[in-house]
C-alpha atoms as a PDB file:
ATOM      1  CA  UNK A   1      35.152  80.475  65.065  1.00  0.00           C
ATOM      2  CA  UNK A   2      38.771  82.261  65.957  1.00  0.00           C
ATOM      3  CA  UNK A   3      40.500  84.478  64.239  1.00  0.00           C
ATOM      4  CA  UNK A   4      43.110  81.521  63.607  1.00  0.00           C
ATOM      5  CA  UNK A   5      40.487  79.666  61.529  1.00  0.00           C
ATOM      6  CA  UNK A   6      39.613  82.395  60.215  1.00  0.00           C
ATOM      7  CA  UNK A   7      43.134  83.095  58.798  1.00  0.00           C
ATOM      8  CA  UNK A   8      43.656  79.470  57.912  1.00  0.00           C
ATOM      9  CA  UNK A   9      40.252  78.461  56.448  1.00  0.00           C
ATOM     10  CA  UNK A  10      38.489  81.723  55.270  1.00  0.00           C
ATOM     11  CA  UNK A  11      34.387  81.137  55.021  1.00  0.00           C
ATOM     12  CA  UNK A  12      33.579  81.355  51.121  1.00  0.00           C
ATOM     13  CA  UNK A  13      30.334  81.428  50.035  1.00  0.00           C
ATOM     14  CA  UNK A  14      32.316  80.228  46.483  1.00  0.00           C
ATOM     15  CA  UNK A  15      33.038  77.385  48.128  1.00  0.00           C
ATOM     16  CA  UNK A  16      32.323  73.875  45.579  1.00  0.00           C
ATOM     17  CA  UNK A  17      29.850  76.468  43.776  1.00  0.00           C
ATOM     18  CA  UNK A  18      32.202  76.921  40.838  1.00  0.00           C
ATOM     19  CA  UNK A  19      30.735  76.695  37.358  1.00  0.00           C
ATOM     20  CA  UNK A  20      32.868  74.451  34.326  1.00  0.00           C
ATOM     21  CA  UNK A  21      35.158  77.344  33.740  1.00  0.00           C
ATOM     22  CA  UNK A  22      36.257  77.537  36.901  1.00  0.00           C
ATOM     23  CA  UNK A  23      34.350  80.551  37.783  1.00  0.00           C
ATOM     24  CA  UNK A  24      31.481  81.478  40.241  1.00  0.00           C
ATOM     25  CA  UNK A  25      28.109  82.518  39.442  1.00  0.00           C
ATOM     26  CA  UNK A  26      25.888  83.608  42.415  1.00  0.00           C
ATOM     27  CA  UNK A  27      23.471  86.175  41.572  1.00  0.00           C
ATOM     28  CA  UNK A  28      21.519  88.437  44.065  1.00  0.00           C
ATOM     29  CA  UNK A  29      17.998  88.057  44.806  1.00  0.00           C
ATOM     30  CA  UNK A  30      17.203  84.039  44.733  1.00  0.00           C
ATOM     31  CA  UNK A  31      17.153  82.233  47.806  1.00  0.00           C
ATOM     32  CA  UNK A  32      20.447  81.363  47.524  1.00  0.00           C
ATOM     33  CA  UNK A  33      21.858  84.783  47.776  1.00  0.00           C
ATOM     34  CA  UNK A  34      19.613  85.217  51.246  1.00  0.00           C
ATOM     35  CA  UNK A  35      21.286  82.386  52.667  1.00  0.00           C
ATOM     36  CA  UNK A  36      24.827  83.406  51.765  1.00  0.00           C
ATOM     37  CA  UNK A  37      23.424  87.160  53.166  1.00  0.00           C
ATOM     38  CA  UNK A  38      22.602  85.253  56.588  1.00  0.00           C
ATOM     39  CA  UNK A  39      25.500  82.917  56.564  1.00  0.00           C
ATOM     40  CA  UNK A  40      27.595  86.570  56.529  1.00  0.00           C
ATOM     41  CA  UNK A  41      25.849  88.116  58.775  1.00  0.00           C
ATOM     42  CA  UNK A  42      25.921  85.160  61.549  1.00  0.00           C
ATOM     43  CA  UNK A  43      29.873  84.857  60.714  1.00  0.00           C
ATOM     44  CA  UNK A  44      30.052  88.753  61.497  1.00  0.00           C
ATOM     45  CA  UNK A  45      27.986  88.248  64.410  1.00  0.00           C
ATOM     46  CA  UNK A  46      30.536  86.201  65.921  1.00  0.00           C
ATOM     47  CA  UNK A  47      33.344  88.600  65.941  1.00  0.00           C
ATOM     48  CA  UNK A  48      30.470  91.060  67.857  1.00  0.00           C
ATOM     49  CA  UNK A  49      30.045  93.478  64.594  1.00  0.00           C
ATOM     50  CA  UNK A  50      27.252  95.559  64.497  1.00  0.00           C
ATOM     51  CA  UNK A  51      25.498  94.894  61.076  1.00  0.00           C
ATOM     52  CA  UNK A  52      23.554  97.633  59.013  1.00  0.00           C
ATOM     53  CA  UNK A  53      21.402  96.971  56.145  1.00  0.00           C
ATOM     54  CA  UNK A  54      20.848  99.727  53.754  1.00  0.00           C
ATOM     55  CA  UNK A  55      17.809 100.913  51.716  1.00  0.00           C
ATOM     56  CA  UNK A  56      19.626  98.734  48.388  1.00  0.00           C
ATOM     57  CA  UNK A  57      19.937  95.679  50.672  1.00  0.00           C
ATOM     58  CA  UNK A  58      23.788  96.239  50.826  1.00  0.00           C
ATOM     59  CA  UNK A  59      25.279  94.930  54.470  1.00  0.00           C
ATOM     60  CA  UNK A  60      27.660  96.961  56.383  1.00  0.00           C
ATOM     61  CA  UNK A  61      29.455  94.793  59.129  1.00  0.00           C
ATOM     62  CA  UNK A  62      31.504  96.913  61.909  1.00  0.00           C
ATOM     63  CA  UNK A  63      33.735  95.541  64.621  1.00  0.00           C
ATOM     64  CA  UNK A  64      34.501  98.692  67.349  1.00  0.00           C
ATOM     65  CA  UNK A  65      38.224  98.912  67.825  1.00  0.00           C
ATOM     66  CA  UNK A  66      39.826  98.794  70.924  1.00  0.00           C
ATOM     67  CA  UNK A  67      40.759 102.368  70.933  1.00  0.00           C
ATOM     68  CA  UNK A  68      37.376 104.809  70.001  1.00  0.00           C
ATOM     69  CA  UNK A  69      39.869 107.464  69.798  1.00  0.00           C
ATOM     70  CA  UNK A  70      41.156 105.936  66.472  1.00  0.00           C
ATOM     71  CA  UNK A  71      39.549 105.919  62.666  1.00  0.00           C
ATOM     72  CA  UNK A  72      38.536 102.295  62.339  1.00  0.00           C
ATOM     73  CA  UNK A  73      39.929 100.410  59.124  1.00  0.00           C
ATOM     74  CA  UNK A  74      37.245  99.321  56.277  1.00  0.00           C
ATOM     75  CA  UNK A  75      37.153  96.478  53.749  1.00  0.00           C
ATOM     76  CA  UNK A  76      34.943  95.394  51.246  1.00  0.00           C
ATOM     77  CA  UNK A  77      33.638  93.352  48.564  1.00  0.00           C
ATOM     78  CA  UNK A  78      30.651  92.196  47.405  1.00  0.00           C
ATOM     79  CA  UNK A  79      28.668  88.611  47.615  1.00  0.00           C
ATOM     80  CA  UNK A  80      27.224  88.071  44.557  1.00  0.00           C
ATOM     81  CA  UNK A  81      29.049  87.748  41.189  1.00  0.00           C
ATOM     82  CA  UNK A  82      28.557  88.593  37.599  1.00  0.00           C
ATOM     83  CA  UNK A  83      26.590  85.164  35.758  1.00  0.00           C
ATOM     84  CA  UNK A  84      29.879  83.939  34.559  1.00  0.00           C
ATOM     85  CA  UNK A  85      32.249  85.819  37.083  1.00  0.00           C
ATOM     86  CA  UNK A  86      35.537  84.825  36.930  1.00  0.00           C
ATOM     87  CA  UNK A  87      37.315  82.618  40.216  1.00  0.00           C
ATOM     88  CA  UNK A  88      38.098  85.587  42.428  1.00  0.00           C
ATOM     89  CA  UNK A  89      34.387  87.626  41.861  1.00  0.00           C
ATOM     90  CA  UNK A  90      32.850  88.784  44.646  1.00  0.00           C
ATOM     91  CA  UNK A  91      33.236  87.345  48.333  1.00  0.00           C
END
């Protein structure tokens, strides 16, 4: 995967899982939610992040800059959704 199909196509673990409203649901903790957890983790895996799980089961994906000298830049969000989050919930 490059960073161009990246840009163009973004992975979405919403993707054709939207509920009537137009919404997502995807709550953590059914099998579901570990394969959307391992789907992110082998995306991550392919830009050569180092992955971290914590004691809560939140992931933590880092990519090293090319400079170690300089503070890295962080983004987040989350995977799974409220039960009747809204389109743009989570991941």
């Amino acid at each position: 995967m490059s960073m161009e199909t990246i840009v163009e196509h973004p992975p979405s673990p919403r993707r054709n899982r939207g509920n009537k409203a137009g919404g997502v649901a995807r709550v953590a903790l059914p099998d579901a939610d570990k394969a959307g957890r391992d789907q992110f983790v082998e995306w991550v895996n392919e830009f050569e992040c180092s992955v971290h799980i914590d004691r809560m089961g939140n992931l933590f994906a880092r990519r090293e800059g090319t400079d170690p000298n300089r503070d890295p830049v962080v983004i987040g969000s989350h995977l799974d959704s409220q039960p009747t989050g809204g389109k743009f919930d989570g991941a």
